[in-house]
PDB file of N, CA and C in Angstrom:
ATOM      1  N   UNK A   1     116.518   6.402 133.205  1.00  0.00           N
ATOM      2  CA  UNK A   1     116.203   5.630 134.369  1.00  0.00           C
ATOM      3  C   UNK A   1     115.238   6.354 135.277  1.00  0.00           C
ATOM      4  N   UNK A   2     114.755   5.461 136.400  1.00  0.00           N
ATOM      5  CA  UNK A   2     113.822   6.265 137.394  1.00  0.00           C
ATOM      6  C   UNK A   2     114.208   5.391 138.297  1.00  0.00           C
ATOM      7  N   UNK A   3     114.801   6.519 139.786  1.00  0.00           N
ATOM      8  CA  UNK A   3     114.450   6.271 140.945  1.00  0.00           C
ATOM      9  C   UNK A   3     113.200   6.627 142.342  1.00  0.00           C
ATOM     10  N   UNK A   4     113.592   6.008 143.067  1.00  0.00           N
ATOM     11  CA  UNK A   4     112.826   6.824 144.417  1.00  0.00           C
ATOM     12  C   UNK A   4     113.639   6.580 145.143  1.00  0.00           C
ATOM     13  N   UNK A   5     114.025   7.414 145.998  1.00  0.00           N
ATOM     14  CA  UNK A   5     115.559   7.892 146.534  1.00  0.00           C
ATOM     15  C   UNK A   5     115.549   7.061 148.086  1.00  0.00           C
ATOM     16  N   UNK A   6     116.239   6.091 148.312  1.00  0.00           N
ATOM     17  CA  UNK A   6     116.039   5.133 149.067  1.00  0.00           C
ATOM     18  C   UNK A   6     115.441   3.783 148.892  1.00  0.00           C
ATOM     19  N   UNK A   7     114.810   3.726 147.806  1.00  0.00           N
ATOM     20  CA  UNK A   7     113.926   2.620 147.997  1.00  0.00           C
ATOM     21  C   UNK A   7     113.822   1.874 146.291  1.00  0.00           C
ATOM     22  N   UNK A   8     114.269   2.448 145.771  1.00  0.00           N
ATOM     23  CA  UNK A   8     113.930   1.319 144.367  1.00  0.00           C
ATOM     24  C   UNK A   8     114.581   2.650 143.204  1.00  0.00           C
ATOM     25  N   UNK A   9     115.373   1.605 142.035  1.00  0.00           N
ATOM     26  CA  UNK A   9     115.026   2.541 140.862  1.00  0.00           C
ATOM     27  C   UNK A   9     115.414   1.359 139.690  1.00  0.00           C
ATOM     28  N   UNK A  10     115.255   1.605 139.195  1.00  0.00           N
ATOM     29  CA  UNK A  10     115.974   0.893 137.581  1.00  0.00           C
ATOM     30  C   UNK A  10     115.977   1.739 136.496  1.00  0.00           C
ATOM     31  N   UNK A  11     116.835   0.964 135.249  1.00  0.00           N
ATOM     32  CA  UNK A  11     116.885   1.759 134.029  1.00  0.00           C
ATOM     33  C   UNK A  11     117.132   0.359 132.925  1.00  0.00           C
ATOM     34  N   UNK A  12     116.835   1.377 132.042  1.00  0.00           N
ATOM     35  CA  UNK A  12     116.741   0.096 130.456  1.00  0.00           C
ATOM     36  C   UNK A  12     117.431   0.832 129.644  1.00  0.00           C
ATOM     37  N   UNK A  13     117.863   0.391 128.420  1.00  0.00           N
ATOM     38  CA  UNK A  13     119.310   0.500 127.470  1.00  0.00           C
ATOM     39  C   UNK A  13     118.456  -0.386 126.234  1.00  0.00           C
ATOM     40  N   UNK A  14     118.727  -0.068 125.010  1.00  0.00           N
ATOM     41  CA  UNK A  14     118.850  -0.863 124.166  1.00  0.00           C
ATOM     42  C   UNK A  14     120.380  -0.579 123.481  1.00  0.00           C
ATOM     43  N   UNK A  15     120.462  -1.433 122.825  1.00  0.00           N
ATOM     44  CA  UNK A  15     121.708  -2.120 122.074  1.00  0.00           C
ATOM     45  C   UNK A  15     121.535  -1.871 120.054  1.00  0.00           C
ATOM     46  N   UNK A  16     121.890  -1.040 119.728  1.00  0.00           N
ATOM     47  CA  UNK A  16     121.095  -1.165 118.168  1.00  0.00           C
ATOM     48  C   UNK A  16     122.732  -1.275 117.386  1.00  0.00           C
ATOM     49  N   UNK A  17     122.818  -1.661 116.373  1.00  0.00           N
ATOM     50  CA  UNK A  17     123.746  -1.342 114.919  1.00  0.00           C
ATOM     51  C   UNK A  17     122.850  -0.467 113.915  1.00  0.00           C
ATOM     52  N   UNK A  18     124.161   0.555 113.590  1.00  0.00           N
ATOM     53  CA  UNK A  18     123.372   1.629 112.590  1.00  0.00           C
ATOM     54  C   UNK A  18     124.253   0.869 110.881  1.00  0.00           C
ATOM     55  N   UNK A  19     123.465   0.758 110.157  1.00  0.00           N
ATOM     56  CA  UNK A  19     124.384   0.557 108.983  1.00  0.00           C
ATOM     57  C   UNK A  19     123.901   1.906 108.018  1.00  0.00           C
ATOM     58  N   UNK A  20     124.131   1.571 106.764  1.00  0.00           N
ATOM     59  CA  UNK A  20     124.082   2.513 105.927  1.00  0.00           C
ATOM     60  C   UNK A  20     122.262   2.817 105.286  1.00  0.00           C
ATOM     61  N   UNK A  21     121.561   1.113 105.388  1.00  0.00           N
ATOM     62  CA  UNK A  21     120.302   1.495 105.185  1.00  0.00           C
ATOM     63  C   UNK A  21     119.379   1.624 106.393  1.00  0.00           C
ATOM     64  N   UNK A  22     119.619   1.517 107.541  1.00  0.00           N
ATOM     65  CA  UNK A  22     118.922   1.699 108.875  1.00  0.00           C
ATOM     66  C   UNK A  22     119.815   1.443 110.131  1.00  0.00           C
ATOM     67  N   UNK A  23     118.577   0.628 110.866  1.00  0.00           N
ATOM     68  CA  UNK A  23     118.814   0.523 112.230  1.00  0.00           C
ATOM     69  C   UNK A  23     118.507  -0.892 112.246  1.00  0.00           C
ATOM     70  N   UNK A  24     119.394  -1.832 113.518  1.00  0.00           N
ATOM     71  CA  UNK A  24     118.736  -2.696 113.815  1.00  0.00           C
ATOM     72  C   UNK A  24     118.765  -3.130 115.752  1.00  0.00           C
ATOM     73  N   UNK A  25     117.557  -3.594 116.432  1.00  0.00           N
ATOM     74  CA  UNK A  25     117.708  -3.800 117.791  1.00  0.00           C
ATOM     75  C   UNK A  25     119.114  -5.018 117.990  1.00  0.00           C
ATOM     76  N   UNK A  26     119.653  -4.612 118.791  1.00  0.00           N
ATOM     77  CA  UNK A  26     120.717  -6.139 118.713  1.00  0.00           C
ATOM     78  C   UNK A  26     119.588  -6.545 120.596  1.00  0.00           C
ATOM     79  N   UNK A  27     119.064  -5.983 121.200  1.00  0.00           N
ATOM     80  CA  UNK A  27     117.860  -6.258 122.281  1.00  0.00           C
ATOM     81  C   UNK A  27     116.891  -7.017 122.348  1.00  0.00           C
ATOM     82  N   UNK A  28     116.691  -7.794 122.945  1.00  0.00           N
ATOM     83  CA  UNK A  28     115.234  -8.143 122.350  1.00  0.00           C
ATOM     84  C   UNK A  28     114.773  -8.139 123.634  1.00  0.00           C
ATOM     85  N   UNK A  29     113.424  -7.161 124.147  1.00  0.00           N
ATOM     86  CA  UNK A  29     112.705  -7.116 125.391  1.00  0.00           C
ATOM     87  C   UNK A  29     111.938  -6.652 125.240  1.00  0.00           C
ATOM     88  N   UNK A  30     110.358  -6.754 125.952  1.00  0.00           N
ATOM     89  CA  UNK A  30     109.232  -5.860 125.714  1.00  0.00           C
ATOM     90  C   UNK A  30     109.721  -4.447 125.869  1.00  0.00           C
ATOM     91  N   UNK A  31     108.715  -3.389 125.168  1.00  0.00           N
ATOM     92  CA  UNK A  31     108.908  -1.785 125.633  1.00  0.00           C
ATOM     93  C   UNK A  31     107.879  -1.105 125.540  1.00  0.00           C
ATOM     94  N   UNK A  32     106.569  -2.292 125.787  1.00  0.00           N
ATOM     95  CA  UNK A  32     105.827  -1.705 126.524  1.00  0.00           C
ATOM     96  C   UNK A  32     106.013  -0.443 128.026  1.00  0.00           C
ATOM     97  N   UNK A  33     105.431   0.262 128.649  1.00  0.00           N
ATOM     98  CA  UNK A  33     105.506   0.895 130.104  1.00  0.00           C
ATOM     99  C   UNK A  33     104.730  -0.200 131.111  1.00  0.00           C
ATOM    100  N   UNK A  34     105.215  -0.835 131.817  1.00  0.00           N
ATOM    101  CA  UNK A  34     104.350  -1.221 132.600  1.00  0.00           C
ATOM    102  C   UNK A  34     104.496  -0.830 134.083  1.00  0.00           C
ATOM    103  N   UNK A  35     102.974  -0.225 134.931  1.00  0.00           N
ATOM    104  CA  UNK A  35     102.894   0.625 136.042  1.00  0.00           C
ATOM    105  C   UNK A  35     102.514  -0.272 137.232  1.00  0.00           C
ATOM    106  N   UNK A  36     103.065  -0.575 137.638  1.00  0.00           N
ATOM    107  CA  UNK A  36     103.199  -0.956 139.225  1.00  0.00           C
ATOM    108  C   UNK A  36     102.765  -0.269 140.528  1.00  0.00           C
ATOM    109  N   UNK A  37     101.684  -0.665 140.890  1.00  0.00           N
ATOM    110  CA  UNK A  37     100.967  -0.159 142.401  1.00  0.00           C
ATOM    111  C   UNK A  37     101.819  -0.843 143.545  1.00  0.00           C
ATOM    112  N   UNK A  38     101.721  -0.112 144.320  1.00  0.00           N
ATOM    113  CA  UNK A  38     102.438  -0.624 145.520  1.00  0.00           C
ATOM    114  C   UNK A  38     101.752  -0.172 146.740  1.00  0.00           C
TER     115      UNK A  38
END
């Protein structure tokens, strides 16, 4: 996660199942970075 101490923060999580031949997202959301001016 990322804050700024008073004023805003968030955080993101994905959700996966591991089986025996991989991985899979159980998520579905961009994960791109996207940067915000303020």
């Amino acid at each position: 996660g990322i804050s700024v101490d008073g004023e805003l923060g968030g955080r993101i999580g994905d959700s996966i199942v591991v089986t025996k031949t991989g991985s899979e997202y159980l998520t579905n959301y961009p994960r791109e970075i996207l940067t915000v001016n303020r």
